[in-house]
PDB file of N, CA and C in Angstrom:
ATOM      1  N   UNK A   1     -43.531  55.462  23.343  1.00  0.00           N
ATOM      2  CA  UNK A   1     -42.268  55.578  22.648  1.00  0.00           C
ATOM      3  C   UNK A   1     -41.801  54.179  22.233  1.00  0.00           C
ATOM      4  N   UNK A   2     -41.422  54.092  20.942  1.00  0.00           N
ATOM      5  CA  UNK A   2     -40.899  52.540  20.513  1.00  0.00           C
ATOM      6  C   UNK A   2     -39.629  52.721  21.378  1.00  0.00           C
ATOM      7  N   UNK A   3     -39.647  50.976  21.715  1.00  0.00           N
ATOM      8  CA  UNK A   3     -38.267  50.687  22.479  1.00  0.00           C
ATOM      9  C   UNK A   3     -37.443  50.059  21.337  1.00  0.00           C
ATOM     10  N   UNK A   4     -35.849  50.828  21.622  1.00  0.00           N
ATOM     11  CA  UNK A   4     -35.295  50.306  20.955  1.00  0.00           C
ATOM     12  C   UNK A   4     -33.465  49.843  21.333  1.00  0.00           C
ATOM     13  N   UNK A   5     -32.938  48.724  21.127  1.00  0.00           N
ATOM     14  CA  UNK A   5     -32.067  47.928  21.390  1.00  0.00           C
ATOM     15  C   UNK A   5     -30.978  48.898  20.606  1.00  0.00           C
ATOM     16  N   UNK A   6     -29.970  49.495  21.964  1.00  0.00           N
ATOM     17  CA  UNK A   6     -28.978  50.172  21.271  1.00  0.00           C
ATOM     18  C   UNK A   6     -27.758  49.204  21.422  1.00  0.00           C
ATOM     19  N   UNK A   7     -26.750  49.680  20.447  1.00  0.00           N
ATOM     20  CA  UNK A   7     -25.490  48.198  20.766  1.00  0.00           C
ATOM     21  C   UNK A   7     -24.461  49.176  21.585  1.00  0.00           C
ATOM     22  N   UNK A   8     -23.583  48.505  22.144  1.00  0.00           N
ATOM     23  CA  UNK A   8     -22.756  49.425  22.897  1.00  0.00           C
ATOM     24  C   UNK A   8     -21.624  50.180  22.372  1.00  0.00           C
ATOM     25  N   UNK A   9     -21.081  50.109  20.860  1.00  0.00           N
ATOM     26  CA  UNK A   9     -20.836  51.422  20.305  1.00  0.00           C
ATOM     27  C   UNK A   9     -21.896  52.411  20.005  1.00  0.00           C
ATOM     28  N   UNK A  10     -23.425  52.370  20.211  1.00  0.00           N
ATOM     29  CA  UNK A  10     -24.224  53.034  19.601  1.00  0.00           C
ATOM     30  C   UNK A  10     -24.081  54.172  20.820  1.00  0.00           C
ATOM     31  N   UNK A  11     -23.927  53.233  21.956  1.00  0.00           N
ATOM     32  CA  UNK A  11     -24.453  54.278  23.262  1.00  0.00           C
ATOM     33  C   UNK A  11     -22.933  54.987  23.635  1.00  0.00           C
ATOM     34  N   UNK A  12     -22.116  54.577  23.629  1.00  0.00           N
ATOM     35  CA  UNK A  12     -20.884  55.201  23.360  1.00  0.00           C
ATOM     36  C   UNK A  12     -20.459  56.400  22.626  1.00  0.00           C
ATOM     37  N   UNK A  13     -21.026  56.446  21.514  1.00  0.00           N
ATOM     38  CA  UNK A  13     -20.760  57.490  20.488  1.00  0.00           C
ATOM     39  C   UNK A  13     -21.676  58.687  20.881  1.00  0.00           C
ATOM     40  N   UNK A  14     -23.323  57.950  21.618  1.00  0.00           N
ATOM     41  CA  UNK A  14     -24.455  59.105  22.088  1.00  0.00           C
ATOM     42  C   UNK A  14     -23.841  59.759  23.586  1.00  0.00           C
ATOM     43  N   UNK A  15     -23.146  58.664  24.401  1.00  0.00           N
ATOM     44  CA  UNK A  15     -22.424  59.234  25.901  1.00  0.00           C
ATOM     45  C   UNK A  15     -21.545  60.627  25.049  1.00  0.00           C
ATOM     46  N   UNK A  16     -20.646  60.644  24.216  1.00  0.00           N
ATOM     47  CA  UNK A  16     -19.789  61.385  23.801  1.00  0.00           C
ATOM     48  C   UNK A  16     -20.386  62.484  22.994  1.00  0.00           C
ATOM     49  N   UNK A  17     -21.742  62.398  22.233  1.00  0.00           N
ATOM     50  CA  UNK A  17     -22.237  63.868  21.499  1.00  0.00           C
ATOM     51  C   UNK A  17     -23.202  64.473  22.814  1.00  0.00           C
ATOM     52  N   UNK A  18     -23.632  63.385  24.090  1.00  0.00           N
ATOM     53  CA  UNK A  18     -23.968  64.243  25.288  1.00  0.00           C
ATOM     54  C   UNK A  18     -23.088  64.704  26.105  1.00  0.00           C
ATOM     55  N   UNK A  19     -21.765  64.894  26.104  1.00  0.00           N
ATOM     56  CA  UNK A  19     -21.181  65.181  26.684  1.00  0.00           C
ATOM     57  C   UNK A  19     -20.351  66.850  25.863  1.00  0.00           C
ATOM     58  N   UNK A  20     -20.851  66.888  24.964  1.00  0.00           N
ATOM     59  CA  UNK A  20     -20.151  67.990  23.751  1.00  0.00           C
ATOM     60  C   UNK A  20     -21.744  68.550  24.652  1.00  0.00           C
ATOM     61  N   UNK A  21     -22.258  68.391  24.315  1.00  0.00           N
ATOM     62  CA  UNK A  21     -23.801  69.011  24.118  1.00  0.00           C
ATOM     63  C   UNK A  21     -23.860  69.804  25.678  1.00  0.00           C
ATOM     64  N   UNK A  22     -23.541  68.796  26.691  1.00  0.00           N
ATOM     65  CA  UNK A  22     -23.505  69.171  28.027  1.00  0.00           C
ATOM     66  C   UNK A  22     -22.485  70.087  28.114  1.00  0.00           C
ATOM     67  N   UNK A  23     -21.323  70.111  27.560  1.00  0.00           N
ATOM     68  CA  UNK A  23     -20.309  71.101  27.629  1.00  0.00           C
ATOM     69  C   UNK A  23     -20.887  72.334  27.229  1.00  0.00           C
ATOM     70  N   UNK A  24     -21.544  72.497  26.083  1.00  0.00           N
ATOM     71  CA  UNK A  24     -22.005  73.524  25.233  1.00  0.00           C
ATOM     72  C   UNK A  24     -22.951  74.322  26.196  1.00  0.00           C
ATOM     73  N   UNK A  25     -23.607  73.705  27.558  1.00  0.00           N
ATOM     74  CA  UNK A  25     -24.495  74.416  28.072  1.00  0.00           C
ATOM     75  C   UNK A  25     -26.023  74.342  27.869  1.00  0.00           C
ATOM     76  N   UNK A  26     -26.187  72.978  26.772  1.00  0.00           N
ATOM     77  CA  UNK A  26     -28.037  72.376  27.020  1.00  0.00           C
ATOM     78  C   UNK A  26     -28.198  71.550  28.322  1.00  0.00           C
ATOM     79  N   UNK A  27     -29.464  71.696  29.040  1.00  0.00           N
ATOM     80  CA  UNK A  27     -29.584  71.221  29.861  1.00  0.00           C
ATOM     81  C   UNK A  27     -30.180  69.365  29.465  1.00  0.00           C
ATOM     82  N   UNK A  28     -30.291  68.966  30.503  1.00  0.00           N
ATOM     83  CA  UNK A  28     -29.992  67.480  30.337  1.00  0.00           C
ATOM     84  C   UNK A  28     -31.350  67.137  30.209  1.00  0.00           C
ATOM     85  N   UNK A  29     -32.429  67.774  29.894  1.00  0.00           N
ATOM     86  CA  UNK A  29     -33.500  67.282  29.581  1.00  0.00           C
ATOM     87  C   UNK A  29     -33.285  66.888  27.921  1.00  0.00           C
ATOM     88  N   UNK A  30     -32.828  68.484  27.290  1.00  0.00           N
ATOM     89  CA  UNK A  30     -32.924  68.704  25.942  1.00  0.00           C
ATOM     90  C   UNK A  30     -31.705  67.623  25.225  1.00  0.00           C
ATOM     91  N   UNK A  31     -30.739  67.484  26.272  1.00  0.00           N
ATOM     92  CA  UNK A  31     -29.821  66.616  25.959  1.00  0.00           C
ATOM     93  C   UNK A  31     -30.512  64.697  25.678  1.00  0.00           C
ATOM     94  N   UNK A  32     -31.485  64.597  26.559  1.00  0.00           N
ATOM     95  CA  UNK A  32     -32.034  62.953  26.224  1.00  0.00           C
ATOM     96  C   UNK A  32     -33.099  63.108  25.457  1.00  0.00           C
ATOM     97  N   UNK A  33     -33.751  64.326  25.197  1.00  0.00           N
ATOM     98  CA  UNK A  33     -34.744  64.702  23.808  1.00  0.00           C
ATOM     99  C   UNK A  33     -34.185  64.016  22.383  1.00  0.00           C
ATOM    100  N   UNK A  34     -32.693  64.705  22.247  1.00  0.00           N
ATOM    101  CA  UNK A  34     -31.993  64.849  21.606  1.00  0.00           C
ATOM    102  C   UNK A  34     -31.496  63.282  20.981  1.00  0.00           C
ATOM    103  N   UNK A  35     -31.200  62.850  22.117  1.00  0.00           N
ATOM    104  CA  UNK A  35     -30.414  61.416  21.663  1.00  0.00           C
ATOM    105  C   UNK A  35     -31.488  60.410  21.890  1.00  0.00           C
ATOM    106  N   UNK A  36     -32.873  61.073  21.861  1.00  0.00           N
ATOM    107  CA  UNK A  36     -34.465  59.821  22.098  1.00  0.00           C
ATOM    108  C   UNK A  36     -34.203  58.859  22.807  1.00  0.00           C
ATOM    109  N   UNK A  37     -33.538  59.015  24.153  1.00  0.00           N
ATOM    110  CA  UNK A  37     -33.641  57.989  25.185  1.00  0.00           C
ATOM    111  C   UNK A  37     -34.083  58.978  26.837  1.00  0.00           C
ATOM    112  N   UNK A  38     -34.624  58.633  27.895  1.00  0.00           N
ATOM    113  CA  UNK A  38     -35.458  59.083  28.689  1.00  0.00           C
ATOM    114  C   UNK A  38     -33.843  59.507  29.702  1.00  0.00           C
ATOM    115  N   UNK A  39     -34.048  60.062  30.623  1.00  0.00           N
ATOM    116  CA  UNK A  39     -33.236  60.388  31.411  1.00  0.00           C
ATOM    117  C   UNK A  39     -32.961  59.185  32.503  1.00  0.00           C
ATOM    118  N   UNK A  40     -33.338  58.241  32.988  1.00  0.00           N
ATOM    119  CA  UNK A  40     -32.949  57.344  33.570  1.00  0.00           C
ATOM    120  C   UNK A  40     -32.032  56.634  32.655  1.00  0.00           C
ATOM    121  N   UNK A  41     -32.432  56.220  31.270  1.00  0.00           N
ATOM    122  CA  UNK A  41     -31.757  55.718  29.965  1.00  0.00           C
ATOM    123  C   UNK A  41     -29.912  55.733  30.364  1.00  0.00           C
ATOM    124  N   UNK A  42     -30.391  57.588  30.151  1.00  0.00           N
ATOM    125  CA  UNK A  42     -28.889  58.250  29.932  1.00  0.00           C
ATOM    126  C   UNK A  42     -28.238  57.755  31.161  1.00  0.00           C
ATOM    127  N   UNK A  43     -28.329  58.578  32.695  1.00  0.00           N
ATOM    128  CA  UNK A  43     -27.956  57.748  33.378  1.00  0.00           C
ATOM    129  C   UNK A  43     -27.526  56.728  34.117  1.00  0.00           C
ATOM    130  N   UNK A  44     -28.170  55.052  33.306  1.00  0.00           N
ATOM    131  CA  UNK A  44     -27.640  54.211  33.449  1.00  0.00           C
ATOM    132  C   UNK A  44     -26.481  54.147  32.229  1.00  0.00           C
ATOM    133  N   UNK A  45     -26.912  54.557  31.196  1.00  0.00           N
ATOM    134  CA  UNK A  45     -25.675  54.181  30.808  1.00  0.00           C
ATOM    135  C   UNK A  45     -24.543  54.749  30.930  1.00  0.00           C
ATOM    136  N   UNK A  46     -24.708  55.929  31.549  1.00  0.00           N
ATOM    137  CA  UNK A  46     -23.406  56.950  32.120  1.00  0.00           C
ATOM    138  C   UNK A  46     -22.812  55.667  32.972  1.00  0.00           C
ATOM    139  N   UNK A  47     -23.897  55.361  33.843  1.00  0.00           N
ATOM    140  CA  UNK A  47     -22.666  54.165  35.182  1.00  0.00           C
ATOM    141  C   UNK A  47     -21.924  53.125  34.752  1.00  0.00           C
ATOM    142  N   UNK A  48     -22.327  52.461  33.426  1.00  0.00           N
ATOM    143  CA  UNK A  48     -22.088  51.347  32.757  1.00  0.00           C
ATOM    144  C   UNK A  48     -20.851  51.488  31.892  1.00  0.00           C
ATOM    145  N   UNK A  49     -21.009  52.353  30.596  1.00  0.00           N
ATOM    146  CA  UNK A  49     -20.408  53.639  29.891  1.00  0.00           C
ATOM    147  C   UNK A  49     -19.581  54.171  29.434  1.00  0.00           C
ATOM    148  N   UNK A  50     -19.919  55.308  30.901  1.00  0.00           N
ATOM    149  CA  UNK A  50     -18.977  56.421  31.014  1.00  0.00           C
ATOM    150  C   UNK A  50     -17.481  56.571  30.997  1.00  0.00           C
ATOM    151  N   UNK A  51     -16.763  57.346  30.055  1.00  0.00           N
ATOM    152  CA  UNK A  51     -15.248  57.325  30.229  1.00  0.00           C
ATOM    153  C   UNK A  51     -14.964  56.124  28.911  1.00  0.00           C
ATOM    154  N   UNK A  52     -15.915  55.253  28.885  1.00  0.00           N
ATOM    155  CA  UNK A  52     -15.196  54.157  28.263  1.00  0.00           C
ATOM    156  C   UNK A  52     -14.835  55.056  26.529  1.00  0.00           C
ATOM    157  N   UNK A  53     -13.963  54.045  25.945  1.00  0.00           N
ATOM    158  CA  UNK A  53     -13.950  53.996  24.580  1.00  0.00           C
ATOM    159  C   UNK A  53     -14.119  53.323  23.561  1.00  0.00           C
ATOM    160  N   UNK A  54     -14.208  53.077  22.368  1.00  0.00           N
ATOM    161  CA  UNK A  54     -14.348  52.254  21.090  1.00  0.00           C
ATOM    162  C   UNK A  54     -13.363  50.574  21.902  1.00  0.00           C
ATOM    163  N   UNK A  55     -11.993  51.134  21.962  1.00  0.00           N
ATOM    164  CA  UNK A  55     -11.161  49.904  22.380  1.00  0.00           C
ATOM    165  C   UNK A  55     -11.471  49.093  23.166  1.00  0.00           C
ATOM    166  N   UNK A  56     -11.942  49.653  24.507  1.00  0.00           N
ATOM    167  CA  UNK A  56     -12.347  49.320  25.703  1.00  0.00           C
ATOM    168  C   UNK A  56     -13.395  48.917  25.783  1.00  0.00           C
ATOM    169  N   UNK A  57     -14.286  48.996  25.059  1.00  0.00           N
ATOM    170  CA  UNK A  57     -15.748  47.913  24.828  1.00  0.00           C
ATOM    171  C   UNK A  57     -15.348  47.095  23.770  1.00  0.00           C
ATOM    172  N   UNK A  58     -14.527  47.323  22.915  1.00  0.00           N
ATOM    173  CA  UNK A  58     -14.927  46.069  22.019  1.00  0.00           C
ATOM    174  C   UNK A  58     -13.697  44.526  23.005  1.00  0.00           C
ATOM    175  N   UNK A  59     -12.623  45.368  23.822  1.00  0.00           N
ATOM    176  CA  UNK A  59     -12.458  44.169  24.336  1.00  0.00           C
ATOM    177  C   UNK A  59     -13.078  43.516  26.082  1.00  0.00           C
ATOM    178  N   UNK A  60     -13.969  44.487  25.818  1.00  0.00           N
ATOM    179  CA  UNK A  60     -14.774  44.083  27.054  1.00  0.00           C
ATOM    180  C   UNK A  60     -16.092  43.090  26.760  1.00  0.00           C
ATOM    181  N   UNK A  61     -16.489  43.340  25.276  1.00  0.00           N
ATOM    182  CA  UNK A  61     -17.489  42.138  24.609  1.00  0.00           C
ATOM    183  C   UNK A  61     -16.145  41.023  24.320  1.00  0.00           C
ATOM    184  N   UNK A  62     -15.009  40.792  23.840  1.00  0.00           N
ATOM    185  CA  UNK A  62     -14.308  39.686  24.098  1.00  0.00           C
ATOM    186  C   UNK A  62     -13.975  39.224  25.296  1.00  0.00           C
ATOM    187  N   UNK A  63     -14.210  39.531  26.557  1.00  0.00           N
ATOM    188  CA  UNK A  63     -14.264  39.252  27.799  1.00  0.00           C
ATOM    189  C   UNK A  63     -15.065  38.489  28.274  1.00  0.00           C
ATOM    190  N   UNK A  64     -16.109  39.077  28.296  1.00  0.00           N
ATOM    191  CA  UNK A  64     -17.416  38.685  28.245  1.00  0.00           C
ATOM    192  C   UNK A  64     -18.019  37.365  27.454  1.00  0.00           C
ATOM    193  N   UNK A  65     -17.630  37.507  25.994  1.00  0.00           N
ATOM    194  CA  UNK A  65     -17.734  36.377  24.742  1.00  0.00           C
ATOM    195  C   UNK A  65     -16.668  34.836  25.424  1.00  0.00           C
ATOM    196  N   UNK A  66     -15.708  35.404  26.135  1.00  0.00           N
ATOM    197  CA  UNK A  66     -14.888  34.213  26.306  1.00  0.00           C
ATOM    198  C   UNK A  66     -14.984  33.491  27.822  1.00  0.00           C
ATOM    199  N   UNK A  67     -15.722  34.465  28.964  1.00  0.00           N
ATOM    200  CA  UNK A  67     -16.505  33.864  29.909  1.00  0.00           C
ATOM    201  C   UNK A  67     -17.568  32.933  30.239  1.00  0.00           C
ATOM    202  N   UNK A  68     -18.152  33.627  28.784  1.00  0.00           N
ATOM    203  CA  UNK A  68     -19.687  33.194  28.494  1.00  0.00           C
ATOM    204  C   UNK A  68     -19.081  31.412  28.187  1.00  0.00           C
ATOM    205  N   UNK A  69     -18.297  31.113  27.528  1.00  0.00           N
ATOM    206  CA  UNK A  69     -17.529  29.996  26.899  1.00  0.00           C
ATOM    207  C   UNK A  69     -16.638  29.002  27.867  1.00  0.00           C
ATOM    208  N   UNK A  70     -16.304  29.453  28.687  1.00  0.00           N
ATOM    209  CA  UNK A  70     -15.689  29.216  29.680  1.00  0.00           C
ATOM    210  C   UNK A  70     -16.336  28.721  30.832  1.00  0.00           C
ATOM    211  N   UNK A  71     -17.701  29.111  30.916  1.00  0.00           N
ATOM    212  CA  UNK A  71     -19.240  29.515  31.685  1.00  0.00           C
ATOM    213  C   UNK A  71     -19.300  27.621  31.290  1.00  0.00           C
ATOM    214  N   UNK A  72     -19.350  27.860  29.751  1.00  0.00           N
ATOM    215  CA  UNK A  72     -20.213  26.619  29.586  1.00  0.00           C
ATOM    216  C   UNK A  72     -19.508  25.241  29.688  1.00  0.00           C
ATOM    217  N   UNK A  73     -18.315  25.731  29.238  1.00  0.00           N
ATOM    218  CA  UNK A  73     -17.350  24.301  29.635  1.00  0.00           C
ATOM    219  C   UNK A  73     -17.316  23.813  30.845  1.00  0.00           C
ATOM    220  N   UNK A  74     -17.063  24.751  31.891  1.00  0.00           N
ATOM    221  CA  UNK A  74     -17.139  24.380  33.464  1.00  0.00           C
ATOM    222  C   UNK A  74     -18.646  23.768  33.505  1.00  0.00           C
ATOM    223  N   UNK A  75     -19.827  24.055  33.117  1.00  0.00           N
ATOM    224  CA  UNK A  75     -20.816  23.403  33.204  1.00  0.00           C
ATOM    225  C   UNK A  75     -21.166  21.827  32.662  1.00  0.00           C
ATOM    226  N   UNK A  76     -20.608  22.014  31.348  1.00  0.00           N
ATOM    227  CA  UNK A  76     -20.053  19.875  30.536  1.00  0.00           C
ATOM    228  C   UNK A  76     -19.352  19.651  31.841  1.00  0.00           C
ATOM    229  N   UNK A  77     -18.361  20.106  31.807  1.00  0.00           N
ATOM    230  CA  UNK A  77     -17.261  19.404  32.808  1.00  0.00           C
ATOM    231  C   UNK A  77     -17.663  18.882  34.849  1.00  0.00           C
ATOM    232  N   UNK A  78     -18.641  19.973  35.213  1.00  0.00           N
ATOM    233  CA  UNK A  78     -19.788  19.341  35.829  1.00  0.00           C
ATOM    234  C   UNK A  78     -20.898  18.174  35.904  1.00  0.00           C
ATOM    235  N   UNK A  79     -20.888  18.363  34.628  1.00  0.00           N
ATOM    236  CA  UNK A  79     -21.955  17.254  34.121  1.00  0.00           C
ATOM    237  C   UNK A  79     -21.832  15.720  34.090  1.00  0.00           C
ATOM    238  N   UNK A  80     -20.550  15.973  33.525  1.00  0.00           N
ATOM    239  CA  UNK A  80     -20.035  14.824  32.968  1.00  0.00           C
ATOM    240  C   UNK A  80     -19.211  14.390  34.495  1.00  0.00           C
ATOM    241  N   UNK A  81     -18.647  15.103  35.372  1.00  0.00           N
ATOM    242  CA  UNK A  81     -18.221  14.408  36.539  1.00  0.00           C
ATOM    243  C   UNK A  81     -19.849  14.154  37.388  1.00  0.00           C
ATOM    244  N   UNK A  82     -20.575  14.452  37.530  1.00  0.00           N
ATOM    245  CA  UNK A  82     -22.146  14.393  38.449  1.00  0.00           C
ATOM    246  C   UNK A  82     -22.223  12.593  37.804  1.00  0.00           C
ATOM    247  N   UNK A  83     -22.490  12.483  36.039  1.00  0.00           N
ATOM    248  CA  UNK A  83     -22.465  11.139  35.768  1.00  0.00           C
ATOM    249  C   UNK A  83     -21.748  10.074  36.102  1.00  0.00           C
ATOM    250  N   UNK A  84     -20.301  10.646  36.172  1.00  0.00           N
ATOM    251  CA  UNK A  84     -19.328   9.234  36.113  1.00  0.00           C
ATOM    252  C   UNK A  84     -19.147   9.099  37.892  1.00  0.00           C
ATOM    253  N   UNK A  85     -19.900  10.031  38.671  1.00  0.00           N
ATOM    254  CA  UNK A  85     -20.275   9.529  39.858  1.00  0.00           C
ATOM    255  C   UNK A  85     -21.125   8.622  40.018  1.00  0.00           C
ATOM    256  N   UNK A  86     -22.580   9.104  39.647  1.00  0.00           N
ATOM    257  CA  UNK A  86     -23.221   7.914  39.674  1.00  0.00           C
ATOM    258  C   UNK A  86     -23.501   6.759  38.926  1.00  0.00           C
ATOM    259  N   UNK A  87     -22.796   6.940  37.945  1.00  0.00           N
ATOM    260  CA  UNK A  87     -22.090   5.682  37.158  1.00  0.00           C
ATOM    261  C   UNK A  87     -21.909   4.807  38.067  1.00  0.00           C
ATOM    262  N   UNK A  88     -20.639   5.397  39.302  1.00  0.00           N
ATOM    263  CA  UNK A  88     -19.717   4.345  39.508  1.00  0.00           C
ATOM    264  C   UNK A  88     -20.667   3.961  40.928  1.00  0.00           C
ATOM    265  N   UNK A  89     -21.908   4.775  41.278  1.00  0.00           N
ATOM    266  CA  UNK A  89     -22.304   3.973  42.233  1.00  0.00           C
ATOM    267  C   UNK A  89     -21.761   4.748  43.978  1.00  0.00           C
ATOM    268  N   UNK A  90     -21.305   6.294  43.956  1.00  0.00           N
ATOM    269  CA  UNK A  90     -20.579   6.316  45.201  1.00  0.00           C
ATOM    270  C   UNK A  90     -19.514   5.913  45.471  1.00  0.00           C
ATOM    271  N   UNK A  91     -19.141   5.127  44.670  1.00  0.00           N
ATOM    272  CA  UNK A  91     -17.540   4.232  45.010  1.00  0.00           C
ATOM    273  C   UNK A  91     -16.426   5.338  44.187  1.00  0.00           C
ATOM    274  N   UNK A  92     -15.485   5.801  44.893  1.00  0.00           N
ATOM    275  CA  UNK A  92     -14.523   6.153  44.469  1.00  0.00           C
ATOM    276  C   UNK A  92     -12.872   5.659  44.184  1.00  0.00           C
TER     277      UNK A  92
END
C-alpha cells in the first residue's frame, strides 16, 4: 500500500465521515477500507484526534509553531551564555 502523509485537517474531516459511517452501523473494518488507512492508522489517530475540531487544531499547530521558536531561542540563548563563560575563563 503507498504510504501517504495526511495533514491534520485531512485526518479530522476522515475521524468525522468515520464516525457518521460508524453511527450508520458499518463495521470498523469497512470503515478503514473506506478512508484507505489500516486500523491501527484509525486508532491512533482517534487518541491524537478525537473530539477535536477545525479551530482546535489549527490553534494547536500555532502552539506548537511558537514552541518550536521558543525551543530555539532558549537554545542561542544557551549558547551564547556556554561562550561568554568560557570566554571569561570561569571567572565570574
Amino acid at each position: 500500500m503507498k504510504r501517504k502523509r495526511h495533514s491534520a485537517e485531512e485526518i479530522i474531516r476522515k475521524l468525522h465521515e468515520a464516525d457518521a459511517d460508524l453511527a450508520s452501523g458499518l463495521p470498523i473494518e469497512q470503515v478503514c477500507r473506506k478512508l484507505e488507512v489500516s486500523e491501527a492508522t484509525f486508532h491512533r489517530w482517534r487518541a491524537l484526534y478525537g473530539g477535536m475540531k477545525m479551530p482546535e487544531m489549527k490553534r494547536l499547530k500555532e502552539l506548537e509553531k511558537e514552541n518550536a521558536r521558543l525551543k530555539r531561542i532558549v537554545a542561542d540563548l544557551e549558547l551564547d551564555k556556554a561562550i561568554l563563560k568560557e570566554v571569561l575563563g570561569g571567572k565570574y
